[in-house]
Protein backbone atom coordinates (compact mmCIF):
# COMPACT_ATOMS: atom_id res chain seq x y z
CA UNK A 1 -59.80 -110.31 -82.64
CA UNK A 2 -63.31 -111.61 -81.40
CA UNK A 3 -65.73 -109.05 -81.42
CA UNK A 4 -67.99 -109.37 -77.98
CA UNK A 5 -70.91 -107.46 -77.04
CA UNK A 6 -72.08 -106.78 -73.50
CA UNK A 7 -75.97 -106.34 -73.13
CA UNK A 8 -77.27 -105.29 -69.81
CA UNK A 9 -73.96 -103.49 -69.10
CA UNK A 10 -74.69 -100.82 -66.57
CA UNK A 11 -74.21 -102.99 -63.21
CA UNK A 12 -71.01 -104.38 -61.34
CA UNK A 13 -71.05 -107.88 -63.84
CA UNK A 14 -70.80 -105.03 -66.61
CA UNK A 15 -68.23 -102.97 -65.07
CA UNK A 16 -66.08 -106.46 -63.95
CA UNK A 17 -66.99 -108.18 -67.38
CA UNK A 18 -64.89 -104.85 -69.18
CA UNK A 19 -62.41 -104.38 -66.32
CA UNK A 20 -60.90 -107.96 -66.96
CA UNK A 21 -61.67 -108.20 -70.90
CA UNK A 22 -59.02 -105.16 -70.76
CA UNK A 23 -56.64 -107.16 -70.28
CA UNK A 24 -57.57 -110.02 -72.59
CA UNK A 25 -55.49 -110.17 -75.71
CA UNK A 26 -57.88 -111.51 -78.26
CA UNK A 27 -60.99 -109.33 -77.95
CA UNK A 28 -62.70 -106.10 -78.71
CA UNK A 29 -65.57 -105.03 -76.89
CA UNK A 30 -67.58 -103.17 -79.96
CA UNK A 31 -71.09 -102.67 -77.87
CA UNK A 32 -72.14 -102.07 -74.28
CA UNK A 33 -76.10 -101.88 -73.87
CA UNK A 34 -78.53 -100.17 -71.24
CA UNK A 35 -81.85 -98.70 -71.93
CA UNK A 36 -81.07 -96.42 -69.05
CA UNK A 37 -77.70 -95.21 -69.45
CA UNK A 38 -78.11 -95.09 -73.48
CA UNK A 39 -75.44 -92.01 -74.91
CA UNK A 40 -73.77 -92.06 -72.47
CA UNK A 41 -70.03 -92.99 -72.18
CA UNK A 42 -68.54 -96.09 -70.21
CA UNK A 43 -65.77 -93.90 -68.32
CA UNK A 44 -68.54 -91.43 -67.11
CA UNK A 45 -70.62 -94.30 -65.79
CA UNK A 46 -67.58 -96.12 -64.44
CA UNK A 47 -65.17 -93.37 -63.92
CA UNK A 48 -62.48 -96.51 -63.16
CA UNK A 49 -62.25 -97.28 -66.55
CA UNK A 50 -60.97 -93.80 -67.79
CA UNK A 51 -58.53 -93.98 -70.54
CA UNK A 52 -59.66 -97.49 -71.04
CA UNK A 53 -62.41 -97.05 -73.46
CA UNK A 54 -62.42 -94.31 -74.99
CA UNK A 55 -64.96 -93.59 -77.33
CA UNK A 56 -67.36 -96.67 -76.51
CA UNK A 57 -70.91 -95.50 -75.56
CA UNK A 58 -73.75 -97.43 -74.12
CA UNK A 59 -76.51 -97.64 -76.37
CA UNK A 60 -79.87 -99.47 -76.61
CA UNK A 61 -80.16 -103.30 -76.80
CA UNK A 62 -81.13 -103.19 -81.10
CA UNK A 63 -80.19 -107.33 -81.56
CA UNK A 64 -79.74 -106.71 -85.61
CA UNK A 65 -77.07 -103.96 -84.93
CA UNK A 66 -75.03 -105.86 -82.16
CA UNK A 67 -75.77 -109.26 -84.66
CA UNK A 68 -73.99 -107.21 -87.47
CA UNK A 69 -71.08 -106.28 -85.24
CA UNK A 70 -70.56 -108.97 -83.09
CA UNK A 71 -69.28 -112.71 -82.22
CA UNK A 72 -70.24 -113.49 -79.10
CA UNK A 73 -72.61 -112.10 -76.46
CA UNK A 74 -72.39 -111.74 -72.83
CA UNK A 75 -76.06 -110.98 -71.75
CA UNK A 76 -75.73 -109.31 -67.93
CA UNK A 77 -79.41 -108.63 -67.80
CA UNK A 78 -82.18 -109.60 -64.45
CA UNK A 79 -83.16 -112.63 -64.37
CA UNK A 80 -86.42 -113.15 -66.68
CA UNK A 81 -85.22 -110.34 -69.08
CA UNK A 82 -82.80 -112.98 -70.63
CA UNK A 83 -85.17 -115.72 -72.26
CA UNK A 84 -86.46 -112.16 -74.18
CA UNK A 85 -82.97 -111.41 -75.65
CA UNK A 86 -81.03 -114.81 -76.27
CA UNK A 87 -83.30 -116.73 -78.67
CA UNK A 88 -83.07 -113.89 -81.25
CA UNK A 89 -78.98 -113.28 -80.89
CA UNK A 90 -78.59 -117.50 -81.27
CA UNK A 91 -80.91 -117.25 -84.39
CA UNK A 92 -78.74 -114.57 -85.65
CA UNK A 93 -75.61 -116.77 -85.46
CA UNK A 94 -73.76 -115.36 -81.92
CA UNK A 95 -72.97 -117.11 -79.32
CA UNK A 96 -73.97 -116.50 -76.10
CA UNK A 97 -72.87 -115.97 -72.21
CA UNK A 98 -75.78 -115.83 -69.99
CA UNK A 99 -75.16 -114.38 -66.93
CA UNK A 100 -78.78 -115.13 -65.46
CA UNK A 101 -80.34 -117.61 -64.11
CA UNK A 102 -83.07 -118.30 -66.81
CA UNK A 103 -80.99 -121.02 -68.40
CA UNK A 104 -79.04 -122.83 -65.79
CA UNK A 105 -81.99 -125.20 -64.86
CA UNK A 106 -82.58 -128.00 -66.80
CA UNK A 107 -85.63 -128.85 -65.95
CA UNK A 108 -88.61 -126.41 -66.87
CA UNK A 109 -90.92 -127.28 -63.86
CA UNK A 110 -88.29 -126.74 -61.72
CA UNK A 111 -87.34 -122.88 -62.84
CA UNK A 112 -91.06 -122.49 -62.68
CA UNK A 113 -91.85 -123.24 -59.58
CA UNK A 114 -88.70 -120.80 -58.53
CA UNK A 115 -88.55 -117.92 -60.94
CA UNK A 116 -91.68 -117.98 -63.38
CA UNK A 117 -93.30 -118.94 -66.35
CA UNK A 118 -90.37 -119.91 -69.17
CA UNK A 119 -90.69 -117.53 -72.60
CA UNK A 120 -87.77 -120.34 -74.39
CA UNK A 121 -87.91 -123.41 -72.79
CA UNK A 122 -86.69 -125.43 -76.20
CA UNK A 123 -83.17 -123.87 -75.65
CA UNK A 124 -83.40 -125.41 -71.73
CA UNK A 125 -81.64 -128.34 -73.50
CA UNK A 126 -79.10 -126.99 -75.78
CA UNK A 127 -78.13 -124.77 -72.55
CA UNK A 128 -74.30 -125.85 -70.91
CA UNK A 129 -73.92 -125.02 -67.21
CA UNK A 130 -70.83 -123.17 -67.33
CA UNK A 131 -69.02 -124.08 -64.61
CA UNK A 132 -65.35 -124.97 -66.84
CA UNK A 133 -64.01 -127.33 -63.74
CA UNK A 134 -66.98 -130.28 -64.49
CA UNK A 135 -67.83 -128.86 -67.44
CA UNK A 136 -64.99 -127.92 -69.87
CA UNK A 137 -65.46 -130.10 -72.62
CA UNK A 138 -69.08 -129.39 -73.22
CA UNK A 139 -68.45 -125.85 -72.78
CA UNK A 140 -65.79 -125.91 -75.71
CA UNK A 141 -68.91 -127.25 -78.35
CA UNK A 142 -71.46 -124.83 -76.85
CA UNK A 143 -73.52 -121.84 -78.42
CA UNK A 144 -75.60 -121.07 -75.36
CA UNK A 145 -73.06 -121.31 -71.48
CA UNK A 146 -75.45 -120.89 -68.64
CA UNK A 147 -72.69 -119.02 -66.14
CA UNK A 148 -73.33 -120.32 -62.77
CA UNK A 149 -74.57 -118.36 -60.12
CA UNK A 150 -71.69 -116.92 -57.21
CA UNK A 151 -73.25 -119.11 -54.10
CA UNK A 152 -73.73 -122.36 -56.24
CA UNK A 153 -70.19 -121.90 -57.70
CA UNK A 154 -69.26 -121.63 -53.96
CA UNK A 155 -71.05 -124.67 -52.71
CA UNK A 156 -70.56 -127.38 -56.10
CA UNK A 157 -66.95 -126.91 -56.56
CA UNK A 158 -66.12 -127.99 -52.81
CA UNK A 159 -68.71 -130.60 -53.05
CA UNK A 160 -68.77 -132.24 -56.23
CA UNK A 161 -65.65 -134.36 -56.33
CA UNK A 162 -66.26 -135.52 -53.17
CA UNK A 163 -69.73 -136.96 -53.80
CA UNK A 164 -68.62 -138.48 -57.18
CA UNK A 165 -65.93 -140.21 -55.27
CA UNK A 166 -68.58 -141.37 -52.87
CA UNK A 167 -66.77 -139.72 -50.25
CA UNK A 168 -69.46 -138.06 -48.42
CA UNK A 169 -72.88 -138.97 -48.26
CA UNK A 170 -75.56 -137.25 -50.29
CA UNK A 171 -78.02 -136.57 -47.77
CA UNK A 172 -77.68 -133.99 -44.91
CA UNK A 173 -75.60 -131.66 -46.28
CA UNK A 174 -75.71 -128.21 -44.81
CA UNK A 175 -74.81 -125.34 -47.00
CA UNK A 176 -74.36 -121.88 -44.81
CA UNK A 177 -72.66 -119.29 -47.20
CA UNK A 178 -71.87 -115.33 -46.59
CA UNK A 179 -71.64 -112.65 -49.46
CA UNK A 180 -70.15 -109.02 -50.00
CA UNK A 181 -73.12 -106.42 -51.04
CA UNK A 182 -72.53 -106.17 -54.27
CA UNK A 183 -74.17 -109.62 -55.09
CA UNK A 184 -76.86 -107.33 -54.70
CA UNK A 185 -76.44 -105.43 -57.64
CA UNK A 186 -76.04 -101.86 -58.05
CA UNK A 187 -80.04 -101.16 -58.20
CA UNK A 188 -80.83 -98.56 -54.74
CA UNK A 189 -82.07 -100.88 -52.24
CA UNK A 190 -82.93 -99.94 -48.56
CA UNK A 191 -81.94 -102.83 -47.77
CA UNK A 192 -77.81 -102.56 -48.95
CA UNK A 193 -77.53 -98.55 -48.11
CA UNK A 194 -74.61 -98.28 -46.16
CA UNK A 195 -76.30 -97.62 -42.47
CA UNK A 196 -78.16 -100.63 -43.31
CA UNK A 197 -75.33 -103.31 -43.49
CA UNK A 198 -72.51 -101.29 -41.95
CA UNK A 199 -71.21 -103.56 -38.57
CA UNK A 200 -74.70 -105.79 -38.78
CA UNK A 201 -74.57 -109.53 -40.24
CA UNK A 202 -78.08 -111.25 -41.13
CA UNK A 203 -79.35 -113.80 -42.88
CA UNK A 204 -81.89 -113.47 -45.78
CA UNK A 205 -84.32 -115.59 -47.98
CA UNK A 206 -84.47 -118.84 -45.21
CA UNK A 207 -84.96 -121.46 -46.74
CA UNK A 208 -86.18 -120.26 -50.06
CA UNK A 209 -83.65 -118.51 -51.79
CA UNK A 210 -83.21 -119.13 -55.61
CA UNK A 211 -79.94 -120.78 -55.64
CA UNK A 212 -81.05 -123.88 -54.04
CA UNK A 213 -82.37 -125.64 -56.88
CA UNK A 214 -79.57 -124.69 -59.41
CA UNK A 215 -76.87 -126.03 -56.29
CA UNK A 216 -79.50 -129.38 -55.96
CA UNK A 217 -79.28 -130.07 -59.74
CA UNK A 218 -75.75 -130.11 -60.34
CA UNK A 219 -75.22 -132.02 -56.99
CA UNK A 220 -77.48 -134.94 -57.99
CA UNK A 221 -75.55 -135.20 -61.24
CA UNK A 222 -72.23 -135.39 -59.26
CA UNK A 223 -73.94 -137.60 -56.42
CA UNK A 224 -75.96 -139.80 -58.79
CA UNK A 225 -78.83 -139.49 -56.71
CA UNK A 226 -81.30 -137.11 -55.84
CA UNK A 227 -79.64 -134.17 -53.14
CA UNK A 228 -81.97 -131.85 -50.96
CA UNK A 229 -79.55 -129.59 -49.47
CA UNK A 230 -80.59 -126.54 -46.57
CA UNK A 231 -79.22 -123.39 -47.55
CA UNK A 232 -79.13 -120.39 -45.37
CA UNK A 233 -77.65 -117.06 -47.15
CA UNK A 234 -75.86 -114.54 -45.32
CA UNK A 235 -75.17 -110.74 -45.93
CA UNK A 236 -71.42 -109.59 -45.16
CA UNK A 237 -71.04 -105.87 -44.83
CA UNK A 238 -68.02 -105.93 -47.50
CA UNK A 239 -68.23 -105.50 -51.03
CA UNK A 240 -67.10 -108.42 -52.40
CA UNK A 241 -66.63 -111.83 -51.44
CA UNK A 242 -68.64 -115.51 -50.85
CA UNK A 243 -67.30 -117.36 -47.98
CA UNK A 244 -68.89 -120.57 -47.59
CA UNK A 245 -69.28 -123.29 -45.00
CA UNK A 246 -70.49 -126.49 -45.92
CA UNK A 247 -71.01 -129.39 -43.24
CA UNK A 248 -71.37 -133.07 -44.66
CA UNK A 249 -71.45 -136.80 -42.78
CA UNK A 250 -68.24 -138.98 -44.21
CA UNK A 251 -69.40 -142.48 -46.17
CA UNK A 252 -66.62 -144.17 -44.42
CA UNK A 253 -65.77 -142.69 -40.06
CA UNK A 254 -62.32 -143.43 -41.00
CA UNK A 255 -61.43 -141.18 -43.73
CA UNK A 256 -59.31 -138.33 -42.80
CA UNK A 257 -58.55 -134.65 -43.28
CA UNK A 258 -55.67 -135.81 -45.49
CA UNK A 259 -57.88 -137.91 -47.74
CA UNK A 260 -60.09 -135.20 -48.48
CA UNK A 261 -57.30 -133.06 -49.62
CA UNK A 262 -55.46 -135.83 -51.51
CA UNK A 263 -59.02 -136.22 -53.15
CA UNK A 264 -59.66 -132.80 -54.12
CA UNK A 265 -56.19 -132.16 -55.25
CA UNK A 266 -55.64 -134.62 -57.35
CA UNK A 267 -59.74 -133.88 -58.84
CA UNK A 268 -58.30 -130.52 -59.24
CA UNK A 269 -54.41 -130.84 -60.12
CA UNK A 270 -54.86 -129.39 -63.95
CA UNK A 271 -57.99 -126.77 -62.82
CA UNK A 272 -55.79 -123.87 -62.63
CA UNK A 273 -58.61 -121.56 -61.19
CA UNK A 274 -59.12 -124.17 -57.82
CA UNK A 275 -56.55 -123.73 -55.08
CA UNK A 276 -56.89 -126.29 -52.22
CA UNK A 277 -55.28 -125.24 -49.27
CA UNK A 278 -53.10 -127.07 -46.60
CA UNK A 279 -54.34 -128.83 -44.00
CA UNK A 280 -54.52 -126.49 -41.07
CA UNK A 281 -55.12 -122.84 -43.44
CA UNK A 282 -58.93 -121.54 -44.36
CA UNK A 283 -60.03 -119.51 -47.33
CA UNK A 284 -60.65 -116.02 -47.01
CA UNK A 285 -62.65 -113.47 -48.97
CA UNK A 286 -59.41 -111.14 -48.76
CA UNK A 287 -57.36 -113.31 -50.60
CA UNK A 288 -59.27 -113.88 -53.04
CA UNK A 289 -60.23 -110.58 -53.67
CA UNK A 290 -60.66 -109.20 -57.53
CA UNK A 291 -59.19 -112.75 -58.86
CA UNK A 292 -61.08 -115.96 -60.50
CA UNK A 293 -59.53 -117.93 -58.38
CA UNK A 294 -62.09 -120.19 -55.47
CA UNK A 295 -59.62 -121.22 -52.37
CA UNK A 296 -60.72 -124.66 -50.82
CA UNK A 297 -59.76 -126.21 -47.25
CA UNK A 298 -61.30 -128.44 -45.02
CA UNK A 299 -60.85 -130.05 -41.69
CA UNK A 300 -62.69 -133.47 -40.28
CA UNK A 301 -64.40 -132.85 -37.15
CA UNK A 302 -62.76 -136.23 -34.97
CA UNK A 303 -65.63 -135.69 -32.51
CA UNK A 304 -67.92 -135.63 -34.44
CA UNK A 305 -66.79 -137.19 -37.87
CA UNK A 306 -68.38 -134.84 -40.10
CA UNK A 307 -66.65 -133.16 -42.64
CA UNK A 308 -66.08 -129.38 -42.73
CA UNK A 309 -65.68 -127.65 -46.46
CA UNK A 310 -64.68 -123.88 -46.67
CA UNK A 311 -64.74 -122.52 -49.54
CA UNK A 312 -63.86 -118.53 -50.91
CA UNK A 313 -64.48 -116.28 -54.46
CA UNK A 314 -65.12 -113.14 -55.35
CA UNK A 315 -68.39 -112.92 -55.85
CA UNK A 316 -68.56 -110.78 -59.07
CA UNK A 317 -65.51 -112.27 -60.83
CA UNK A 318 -65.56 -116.64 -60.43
CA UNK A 319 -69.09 -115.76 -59.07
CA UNK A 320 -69.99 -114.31 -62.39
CA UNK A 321 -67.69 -111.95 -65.12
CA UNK A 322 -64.62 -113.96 -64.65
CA UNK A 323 -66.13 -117.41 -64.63
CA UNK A 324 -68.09 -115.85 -68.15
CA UNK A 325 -64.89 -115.31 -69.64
CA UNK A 326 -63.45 -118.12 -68.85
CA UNK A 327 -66.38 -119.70 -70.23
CA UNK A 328 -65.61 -117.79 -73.50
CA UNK A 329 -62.45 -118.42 -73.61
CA UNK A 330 -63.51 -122.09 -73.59
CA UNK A 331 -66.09 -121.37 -76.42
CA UNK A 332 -63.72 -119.65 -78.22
CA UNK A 333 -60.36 -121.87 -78.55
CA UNK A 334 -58.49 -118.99 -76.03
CA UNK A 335 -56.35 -120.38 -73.55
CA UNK A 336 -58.66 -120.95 -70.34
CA UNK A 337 -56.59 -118.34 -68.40
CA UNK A 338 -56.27 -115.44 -70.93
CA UNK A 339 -56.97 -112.59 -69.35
CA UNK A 340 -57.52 -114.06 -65.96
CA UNK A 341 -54.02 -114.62 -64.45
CA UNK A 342 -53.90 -111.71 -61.99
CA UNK A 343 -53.08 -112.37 -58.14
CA UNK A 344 -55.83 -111.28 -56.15
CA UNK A 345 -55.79 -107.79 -54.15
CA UNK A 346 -54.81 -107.69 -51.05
CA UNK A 347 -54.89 -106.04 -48.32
């Protein structure tokens, strides 16, 4: 069994990161951290999880204890807080999951000028951007996985095999994505209290949220060129779910809705995690609901021949605790799917 530790385990990527390693054959979670919640029990935090793990407390973040105890790492902790915590658990010998955003740029300048000054920027480098559908084979040698973030997962997996195939062009692209609350997190915010977002619909951070870089970087690697995207954010008043709608000019006015789906099926056909939809159906958050699976469909606009990606997750499981353990299972020689198999919830 592989022994996994969870630090920073008090918010929903916590809570979804146990709820689906439940059900994973091959592990044992043998340490959940908060400075907060420390003593307390898991089921009393997350009363969800009764009868699930009984016995296992939360306790503070002491790196030589979980080192002693454990494998692998997941570290769910703010953005910033991470570069503090994963140098010392990679020194001890773990490997590690980052769930934040601290390690998914490449370039240091670039998270700088974002997010702030970078405490480990020697392990910017060694970092592999998690996202198994481009990434799989790099993520199989890795120490340190960079899990993507839940809007740039939404945006690069619709986009990238299209601009490797040179099938779209690389400039223009519009990226105009909605998101359940709980991408949020589960800090009290004025902002996400429920007479706040119940029946509104807004956008937020115009034009400068934080995602746009890390969506920029790995679509100039796909493009081969340099891509400056706009990227408007939306909050949904649901819990979970990214629906995104992406708008991009066709390289060649004759290529249909049919080639785009022949395209991204067969760049998809053995990603078992990527569901492209027939021509004529749309993703929706609802069916995708509690599941690591991202729906895909598309239509070309004949008037005005510009392509028209839709793309669907749950935020907090491909978004971010079920793309980590797929990203483990990767790291780890697991099957990609263990523990990940289960149909969506709906209604």
């Amino acid at each position: 069994m592989l022994k996994v530790a969870i630090i920073g385990g008090s918010g929903y990527t916590g809570l979804e990161l146990l709820r689906v390693l439940r059900r994973h054959g091959q592990v044992q979670v043998v340490a959940v951290t908060s400075r907060k919640e420390a003593g307390l029990s898991v089921e009393s935090l997350f009363p969800s999880l009764t009868g699930l793990f009984s016995g296992l407390n939360f306790e503070e973040p002491d790196i030589t204890s979980i080192a002693k105890r454990s494998e692998l790492v997941f570290t769910a902790v703010p953005h910033e807080a991470a570069m503090a915590v994963v140098p010392d658990l990679l020194q001890a010998g773990l490997k590690v999951i980052d769930l934040s955003a601290d390690f998914r740029i490449h370039d240091q300048a670039v998270y700088e000028a974002w997010y702030s000054a970078h405490k480990a920027p020697q392990y910017l480098a060694a970092a592999v951007y998690g996202l198994p559908e481009l990434y799989a084979r790099q993520i199989s040698n890795a120490r340190l996985t960079a899990n993507p973030g839940c809007y740039p997962t939404s945006a690069i997996l619709p986009l990238a095999p299209l601009l490797k195939q040179r099938m779209i062009q690389h400039h223009g692209i519009i990226v105009d994505s909605k998101s359940g609350t709980s991408g949020a997190g589960r800090s009290p915010s004025m902002t996400t209290l429920f007479c706040e977002v119940n029946e509104g619909f807004c956008a937020y951070k115009v034009g400068q949220h934080r995602h746009t870089p890390e969506i920029e970087q790995e679509l100039s690697i796909a493009a081969g060129a340099q891509v400056t995207i706009n990227f408007t954010p939306h909050l949904l008043p649901v819990s979970r779910g990214i629906l995104t709608t992406i708008y991009a000019d066709l390289t060649d006015q004759n290529t249909s809705t049919e080639d785009i789906l022949a395209a991204l099926r067969g760049f998809y056909a053995d990603k078992p995690f990527v569901r492209i939809l027939p021509k004529g159906t749309f993703p929706n958050v609802l069916r995708v609901r509690g599941s690591n699976y991202c729906d895909i469909g598309c239509k070309v606009d004949v008037r005005t021949r510009r392509l028209i990606l839709i793309s669907a997750i749950d935020n907090l499981v491909k978004g971010a605790s079920g793309q980590a353990i797929q990203n483990m299972n990767l790291m780890c020689g697991f099957p990609e799917t263990e523990g990940l198999l289960q149909a969506p919830l709906y209604p």
